[in-house]
PDB file of N, CA and C in Angstrom:
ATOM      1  N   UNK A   1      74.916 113.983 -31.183  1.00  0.00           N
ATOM      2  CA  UNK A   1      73.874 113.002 -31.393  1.00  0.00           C
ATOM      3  C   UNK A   1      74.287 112.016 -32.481  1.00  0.00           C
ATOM      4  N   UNK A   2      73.732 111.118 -32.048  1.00  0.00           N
ATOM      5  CA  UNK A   2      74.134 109.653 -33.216  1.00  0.00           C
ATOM      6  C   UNK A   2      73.333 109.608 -34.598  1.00  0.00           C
ATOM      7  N   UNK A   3      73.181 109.532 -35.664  1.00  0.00           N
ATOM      8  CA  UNK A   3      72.394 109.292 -36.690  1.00  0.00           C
ATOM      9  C   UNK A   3      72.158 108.065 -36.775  1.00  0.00           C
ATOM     10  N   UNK A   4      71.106 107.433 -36.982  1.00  0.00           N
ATOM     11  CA  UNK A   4      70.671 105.953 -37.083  1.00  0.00           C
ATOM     12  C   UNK A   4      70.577 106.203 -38.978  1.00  0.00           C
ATOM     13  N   UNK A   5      71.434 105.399 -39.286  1.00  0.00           N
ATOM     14  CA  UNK A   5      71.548 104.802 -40.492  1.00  0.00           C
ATOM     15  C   UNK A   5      70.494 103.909 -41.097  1.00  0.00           C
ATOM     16  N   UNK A   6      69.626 104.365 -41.698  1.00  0.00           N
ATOM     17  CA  UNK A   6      68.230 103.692 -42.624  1.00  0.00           C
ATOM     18  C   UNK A   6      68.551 102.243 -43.341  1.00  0.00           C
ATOM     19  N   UNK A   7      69.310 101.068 -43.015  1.00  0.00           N
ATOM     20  CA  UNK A   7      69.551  99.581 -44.319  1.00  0.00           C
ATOM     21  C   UNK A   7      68.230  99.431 -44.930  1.00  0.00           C
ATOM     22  N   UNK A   8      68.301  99.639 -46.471  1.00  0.00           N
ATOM     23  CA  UNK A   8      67.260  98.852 -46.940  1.00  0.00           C
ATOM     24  C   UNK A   8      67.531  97.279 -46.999  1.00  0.00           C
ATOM     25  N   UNK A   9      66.235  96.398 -47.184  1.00  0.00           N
ATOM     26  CA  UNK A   9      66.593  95.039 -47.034  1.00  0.00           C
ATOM     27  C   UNK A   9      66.981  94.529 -48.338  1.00  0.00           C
ATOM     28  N   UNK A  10      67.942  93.378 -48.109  1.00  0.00           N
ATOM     29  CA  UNK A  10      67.939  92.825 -49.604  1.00  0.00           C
ATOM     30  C   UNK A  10      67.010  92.429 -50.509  1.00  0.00           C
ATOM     31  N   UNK A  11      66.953  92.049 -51.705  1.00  0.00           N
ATOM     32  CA  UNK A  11      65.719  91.464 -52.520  1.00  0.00           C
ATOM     33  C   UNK A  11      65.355  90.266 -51.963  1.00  0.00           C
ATOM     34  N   UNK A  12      64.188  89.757 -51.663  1.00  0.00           N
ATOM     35  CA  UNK A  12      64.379  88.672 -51.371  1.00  0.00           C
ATOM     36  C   UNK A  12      63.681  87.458 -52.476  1.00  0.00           C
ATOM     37  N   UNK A  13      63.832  86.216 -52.533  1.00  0.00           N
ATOM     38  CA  UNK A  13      63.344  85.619 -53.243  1.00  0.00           C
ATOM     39  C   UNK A  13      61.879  85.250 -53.360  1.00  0.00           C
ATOM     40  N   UNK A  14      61.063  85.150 -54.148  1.00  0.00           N
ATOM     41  CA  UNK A  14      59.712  85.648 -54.139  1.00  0.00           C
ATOM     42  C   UNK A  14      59.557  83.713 -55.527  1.00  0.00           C
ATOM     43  N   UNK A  15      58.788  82.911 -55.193  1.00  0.00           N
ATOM     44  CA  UNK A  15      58.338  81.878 -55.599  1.00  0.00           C
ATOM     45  C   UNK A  15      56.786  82.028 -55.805  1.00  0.00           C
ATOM     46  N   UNK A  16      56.390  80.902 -56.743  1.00  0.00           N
ATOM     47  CA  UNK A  16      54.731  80.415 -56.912  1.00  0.00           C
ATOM     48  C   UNK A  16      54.547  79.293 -56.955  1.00  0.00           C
ATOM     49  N   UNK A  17      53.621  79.016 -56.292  1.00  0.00           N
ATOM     50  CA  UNK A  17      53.755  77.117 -56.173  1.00  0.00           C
ATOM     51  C   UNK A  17      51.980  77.030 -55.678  1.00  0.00           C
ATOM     52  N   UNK A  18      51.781  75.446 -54.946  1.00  0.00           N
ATOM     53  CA  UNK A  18      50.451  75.062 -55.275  1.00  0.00           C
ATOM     54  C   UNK A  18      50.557  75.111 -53.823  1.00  0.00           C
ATOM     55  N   UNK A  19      49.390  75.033 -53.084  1.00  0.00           N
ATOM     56  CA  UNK A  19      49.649  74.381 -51.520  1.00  0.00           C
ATOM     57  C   UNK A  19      49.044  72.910 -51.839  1.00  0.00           C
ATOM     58  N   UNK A  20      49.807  72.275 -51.236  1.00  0.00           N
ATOM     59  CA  UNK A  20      49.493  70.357 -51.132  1.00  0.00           C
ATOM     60  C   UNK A  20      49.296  70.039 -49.841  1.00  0.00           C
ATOM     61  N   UNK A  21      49.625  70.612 -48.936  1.00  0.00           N
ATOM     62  CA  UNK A  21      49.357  70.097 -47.500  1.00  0.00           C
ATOM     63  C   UNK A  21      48.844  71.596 -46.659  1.00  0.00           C
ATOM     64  N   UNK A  22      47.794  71.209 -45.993  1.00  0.00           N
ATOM     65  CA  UNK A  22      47.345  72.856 -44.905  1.00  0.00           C
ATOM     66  C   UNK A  22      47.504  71.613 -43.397  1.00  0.00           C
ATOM     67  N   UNK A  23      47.381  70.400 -43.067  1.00  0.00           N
ATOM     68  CA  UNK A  23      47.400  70.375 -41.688  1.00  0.00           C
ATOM     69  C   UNK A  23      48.279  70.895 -40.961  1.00  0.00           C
ATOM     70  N   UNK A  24      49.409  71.069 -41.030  1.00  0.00           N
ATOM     71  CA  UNK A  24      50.079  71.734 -39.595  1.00  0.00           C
ATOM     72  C   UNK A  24      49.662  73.203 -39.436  1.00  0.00           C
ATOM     73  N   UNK A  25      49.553  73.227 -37.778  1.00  0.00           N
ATOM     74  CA  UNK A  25      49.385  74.892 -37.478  1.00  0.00           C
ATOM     75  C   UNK A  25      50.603  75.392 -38.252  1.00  0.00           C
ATOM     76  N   UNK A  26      49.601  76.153 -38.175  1.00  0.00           N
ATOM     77  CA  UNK A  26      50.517  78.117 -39.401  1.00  0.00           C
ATOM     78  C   UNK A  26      51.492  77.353 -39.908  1.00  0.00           C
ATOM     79  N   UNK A  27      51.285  76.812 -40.894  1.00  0.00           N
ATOM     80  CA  UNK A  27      52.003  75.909 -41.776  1.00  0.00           C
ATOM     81  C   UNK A  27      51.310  75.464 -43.016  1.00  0.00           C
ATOM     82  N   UNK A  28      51.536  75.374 -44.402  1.00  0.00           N
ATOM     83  CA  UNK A  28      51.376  74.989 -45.126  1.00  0.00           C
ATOM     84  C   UNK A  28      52.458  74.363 -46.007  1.00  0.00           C
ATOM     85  N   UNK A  29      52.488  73.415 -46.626  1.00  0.00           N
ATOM     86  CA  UNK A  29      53.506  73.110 -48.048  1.00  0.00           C
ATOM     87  C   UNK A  29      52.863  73.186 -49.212  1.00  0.00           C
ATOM     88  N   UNK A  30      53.992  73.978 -49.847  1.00  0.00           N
ATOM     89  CA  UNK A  30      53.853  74.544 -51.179  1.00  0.00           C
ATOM     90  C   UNK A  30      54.885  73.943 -52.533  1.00  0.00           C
ATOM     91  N   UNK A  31      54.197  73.354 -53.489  1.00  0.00           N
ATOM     92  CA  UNK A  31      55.173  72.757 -54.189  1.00  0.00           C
ATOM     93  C   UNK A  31      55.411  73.570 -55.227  1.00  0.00           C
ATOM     94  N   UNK A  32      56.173  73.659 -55.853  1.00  0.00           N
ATOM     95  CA  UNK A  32      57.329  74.708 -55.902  1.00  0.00           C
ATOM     96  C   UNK A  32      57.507  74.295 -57.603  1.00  0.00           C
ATOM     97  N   UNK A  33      57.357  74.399 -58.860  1.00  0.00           N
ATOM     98  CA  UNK A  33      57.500  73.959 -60.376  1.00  0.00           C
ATOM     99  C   UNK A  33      58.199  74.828 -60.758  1.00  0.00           C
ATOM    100  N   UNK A  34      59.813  74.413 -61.337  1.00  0.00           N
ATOM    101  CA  UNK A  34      60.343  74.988 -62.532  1.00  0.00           C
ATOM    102  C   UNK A  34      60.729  74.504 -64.128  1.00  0.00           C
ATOM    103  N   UNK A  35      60.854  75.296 -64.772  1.00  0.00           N
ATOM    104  CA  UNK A  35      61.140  74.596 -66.175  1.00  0.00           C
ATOM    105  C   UNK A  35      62.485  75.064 -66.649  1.00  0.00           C
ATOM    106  N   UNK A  36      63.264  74.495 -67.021  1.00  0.00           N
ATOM    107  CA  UNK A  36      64.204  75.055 -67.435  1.00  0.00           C
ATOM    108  C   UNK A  36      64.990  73.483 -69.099  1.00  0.00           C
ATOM    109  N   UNK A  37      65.731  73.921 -69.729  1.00  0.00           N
ATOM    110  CA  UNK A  37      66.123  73.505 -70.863  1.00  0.00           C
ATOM    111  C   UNK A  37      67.372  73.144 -70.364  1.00  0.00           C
ATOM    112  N   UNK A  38      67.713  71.382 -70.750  1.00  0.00           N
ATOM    113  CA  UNK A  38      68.523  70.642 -70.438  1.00  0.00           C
ATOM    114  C   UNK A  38      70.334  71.502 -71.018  1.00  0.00           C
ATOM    115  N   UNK A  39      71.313  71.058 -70.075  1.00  0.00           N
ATOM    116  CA  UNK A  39      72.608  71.352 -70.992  1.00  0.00           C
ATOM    117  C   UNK A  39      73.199  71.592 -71.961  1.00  0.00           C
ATOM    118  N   UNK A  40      72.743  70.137 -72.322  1.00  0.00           N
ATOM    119  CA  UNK A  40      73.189  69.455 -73.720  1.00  0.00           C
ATOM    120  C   UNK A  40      72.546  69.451 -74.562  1.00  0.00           C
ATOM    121  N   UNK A  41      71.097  68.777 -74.305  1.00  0.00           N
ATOM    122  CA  UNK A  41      70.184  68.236 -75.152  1.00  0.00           C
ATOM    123  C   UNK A  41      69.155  69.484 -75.734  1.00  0.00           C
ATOM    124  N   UNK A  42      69.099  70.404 -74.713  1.00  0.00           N
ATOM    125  CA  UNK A  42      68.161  71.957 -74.620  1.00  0.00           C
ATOM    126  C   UNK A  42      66.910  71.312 -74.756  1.00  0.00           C
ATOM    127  N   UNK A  43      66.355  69.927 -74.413  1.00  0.00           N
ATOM    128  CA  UNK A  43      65.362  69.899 -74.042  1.00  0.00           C
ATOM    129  C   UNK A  43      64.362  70.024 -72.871  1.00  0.00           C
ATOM    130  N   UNK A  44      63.188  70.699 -72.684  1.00  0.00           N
ATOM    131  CA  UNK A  44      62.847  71.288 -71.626  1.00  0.00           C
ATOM    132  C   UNK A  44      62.920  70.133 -70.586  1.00  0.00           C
ATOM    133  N   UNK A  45      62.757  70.640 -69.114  1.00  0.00           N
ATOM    134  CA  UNK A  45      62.941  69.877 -67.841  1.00  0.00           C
ATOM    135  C   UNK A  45      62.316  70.218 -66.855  1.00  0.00           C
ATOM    136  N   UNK A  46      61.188  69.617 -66.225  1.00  0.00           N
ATOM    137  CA  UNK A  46      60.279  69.983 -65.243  1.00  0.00           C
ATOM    138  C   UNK A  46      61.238  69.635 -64.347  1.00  0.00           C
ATOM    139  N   UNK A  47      61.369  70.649 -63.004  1.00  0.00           N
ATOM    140  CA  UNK A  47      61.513  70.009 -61.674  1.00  0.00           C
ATOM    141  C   UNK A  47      60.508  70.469 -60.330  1.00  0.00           C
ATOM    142  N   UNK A  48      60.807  69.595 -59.220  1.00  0.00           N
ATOM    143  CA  UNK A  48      59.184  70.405 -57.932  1.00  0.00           C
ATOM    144  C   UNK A  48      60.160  70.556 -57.133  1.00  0.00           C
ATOM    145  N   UNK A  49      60.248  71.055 -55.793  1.00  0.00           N
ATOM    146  CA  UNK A  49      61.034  71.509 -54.309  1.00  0.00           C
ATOM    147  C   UNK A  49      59.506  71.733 -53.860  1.00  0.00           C
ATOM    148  N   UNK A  50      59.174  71.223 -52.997  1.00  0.00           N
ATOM    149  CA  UNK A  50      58.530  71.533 -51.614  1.00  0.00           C
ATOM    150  C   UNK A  50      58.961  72.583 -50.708  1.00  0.00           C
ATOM    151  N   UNK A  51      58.385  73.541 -50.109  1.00  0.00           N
ATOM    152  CA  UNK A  51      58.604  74.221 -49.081  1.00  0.00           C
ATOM    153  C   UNK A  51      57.702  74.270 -47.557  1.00  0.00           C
ATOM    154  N   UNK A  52      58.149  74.272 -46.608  1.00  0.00           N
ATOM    155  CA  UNK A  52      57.365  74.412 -45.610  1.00  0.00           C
ATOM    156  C   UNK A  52      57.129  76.245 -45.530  1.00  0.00           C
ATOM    157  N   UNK A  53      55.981  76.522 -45.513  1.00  0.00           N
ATOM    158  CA  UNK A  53      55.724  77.576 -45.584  1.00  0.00           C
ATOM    159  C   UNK A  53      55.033  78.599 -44.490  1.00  0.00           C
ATOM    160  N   UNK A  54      55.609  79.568 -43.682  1.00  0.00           N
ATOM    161  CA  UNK A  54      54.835  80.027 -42.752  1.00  0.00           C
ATOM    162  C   UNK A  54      52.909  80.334 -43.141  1.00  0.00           C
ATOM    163  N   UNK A  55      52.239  80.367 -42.678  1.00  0.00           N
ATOM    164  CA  UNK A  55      50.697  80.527 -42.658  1.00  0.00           C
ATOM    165  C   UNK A  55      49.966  81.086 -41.580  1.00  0.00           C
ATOM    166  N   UNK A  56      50.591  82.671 -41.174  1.00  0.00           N
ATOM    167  CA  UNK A  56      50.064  82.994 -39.641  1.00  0.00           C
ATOM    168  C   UNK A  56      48.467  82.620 -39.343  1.00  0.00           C
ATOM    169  N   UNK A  57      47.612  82.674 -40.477  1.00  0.00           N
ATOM    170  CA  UNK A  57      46.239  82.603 -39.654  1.00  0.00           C
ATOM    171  C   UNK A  57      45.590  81.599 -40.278  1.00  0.00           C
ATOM    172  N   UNK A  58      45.789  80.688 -40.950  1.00  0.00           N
ATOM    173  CA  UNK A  58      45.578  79.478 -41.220  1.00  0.00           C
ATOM    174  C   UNK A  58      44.435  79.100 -42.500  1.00  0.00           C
ATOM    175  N   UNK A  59      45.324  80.310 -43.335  1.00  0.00           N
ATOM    176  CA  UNK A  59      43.742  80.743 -43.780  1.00  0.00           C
ATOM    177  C   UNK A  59      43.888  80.134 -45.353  1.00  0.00           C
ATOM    178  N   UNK A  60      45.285  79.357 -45.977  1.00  0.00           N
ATOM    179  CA  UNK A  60      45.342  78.960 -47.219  1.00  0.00           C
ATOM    180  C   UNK A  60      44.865  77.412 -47.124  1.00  0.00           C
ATOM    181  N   UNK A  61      44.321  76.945 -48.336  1.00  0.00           N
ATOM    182  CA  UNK A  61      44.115  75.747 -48.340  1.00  0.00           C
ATOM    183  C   UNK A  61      44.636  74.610 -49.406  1.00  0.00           C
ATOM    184  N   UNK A  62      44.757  73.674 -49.687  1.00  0.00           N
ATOM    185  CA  UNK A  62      45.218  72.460 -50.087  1.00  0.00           C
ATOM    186  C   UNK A  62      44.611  72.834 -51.673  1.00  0.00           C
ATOM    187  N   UNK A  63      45.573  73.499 -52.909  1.00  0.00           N
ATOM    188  CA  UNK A  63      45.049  73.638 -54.252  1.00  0.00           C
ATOM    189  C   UNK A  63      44.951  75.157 -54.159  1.00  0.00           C
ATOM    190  N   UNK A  64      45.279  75.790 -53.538  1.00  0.00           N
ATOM    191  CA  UNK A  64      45.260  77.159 -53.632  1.00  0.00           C
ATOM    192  C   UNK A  64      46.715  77.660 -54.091  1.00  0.00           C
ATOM    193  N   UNK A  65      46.847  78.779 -55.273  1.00  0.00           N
ATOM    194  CA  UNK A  65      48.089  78.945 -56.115  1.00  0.00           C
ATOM    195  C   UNK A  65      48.692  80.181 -55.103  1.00  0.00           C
ATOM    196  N   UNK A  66      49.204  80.091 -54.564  1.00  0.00           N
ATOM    197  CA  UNK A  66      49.853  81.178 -53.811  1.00  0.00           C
ATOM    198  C   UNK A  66      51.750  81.770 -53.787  1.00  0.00           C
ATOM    199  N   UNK A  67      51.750  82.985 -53.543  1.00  0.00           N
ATOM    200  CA  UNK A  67      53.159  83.437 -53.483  1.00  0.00           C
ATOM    201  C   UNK A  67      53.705  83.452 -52.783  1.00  0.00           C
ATOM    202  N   UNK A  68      54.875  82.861 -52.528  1.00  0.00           N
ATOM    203  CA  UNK A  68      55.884  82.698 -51.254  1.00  0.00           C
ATOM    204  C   UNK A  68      56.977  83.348 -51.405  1.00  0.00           C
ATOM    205  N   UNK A  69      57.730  83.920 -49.850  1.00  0.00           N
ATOM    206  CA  UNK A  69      58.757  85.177 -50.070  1.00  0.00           C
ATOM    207  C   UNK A  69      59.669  84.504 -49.121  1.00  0.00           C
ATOM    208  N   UNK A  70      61.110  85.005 -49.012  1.00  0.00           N
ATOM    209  CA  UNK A  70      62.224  83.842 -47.987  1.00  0.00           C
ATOM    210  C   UNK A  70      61.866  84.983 -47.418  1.00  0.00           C
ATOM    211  N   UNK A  71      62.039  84.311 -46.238  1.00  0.00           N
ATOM    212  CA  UNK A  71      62.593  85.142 -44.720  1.00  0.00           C
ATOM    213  C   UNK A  71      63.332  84.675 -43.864  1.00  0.00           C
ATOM    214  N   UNK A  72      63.481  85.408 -42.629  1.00  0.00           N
ATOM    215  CA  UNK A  72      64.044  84.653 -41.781  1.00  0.00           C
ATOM    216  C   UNK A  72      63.576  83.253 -41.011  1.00  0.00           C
ATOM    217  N   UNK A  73      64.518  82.800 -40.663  1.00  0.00           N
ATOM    218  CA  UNK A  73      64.316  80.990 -40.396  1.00  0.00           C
ATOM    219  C   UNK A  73      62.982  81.360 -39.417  1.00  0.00           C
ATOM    220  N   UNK A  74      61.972  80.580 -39.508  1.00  0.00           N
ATOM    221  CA  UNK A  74      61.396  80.684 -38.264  1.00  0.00           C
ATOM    222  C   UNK A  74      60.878  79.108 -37.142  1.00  0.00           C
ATOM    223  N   UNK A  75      61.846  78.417 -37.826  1.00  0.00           N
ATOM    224  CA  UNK A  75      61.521  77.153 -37.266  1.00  0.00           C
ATOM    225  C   UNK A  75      62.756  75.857 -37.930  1.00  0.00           C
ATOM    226  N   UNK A  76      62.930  75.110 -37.476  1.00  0.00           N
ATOM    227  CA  UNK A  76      63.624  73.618 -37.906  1.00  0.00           C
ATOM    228  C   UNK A  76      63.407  74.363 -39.746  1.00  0.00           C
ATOM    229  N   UNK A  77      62.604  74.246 -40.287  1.00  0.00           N
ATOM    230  CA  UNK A  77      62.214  73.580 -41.768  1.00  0.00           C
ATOM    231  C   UNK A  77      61.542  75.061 -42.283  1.00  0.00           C
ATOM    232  N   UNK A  78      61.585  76.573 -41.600  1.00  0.00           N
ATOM    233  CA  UNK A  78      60.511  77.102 -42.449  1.00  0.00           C
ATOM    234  C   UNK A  78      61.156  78.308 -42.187  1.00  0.00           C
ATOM    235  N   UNK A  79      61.741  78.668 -43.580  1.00  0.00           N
ATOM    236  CA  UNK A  79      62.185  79.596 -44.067  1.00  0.00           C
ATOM    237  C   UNK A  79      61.285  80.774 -45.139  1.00  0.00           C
ATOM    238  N   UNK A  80      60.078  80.525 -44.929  1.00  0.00           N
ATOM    239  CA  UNK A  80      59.528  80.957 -46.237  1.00  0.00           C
ATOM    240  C   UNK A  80      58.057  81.503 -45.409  1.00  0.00           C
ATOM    241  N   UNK A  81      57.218  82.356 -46.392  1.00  0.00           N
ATOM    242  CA  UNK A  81      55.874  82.672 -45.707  1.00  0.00           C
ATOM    243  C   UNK A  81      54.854  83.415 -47.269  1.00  0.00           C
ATOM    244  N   UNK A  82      53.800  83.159 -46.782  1.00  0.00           N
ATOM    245  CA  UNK A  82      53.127  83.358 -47.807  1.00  0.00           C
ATOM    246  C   UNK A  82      52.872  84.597 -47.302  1.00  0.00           C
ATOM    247  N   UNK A  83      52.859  85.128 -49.180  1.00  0.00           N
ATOM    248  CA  UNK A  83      52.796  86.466 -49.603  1.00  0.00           C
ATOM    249  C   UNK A  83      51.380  87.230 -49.680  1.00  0.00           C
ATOM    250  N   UNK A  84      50.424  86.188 -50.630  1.00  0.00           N
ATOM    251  CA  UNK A  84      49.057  86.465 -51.265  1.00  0.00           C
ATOM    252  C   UNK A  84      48.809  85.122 -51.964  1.00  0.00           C
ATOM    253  N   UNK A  85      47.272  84.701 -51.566  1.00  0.00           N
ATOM    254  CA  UNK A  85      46.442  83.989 -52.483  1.00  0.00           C
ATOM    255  C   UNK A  85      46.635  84.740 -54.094  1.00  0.00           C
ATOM    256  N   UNK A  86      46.853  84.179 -55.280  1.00  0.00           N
ATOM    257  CA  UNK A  86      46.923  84.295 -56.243  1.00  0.00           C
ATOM    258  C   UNK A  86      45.325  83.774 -57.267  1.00  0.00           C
ATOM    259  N   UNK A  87      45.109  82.204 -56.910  1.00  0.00           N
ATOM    260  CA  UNK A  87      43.658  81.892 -57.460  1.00  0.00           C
ATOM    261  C   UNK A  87      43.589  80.874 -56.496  1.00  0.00           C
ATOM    262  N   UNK A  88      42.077  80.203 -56.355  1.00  0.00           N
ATOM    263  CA  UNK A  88      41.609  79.223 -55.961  1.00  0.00           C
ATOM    264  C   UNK A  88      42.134  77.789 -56.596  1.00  0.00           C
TER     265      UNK A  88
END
């Protein structure tokens, strides 16, 4: 008999961002804020990334702080899916 070998999955990357857009089906965009301290100068540095975000039941809305996890591709642009509402 064969043994089926158990893979755990890798870590995957786990983000927090705002939702800014709910119109597309099971879709939301989530903008994405980091801070980090310049090279040179070590002064701080806001940056945003947008994500298209999976949304199976359509249930986040536009200002809602939510957690996003990578997954597999599931479309042109959407690599990502929400985790949990965090706050209103």
């Amino acid at each position: 008999m064969k043994e089926i070998a158990v893979t755990e999955r890798k870590n995957r990357k786990i983000r927090s961002g705002v939702v800014t857009s709910d119109r597309s089906n099971k879709t939301v965009t989530v903008q994405v804020e980091r801070q980090f301290a310049h090279p040179l100068y070590t002064k701080q540095i806001k940056r945003t990334k947008k994500y298209q975000v999976h949304d199976e039941n359509n249930e986040y809305r536009v200002g809602d702080l939510v957690r996003i996890m990578e997954t597999r591709p599931l479309s042109k642009t959407k690599r990502w899916r929400v985790l949990e509402r965090v706050e209103n």
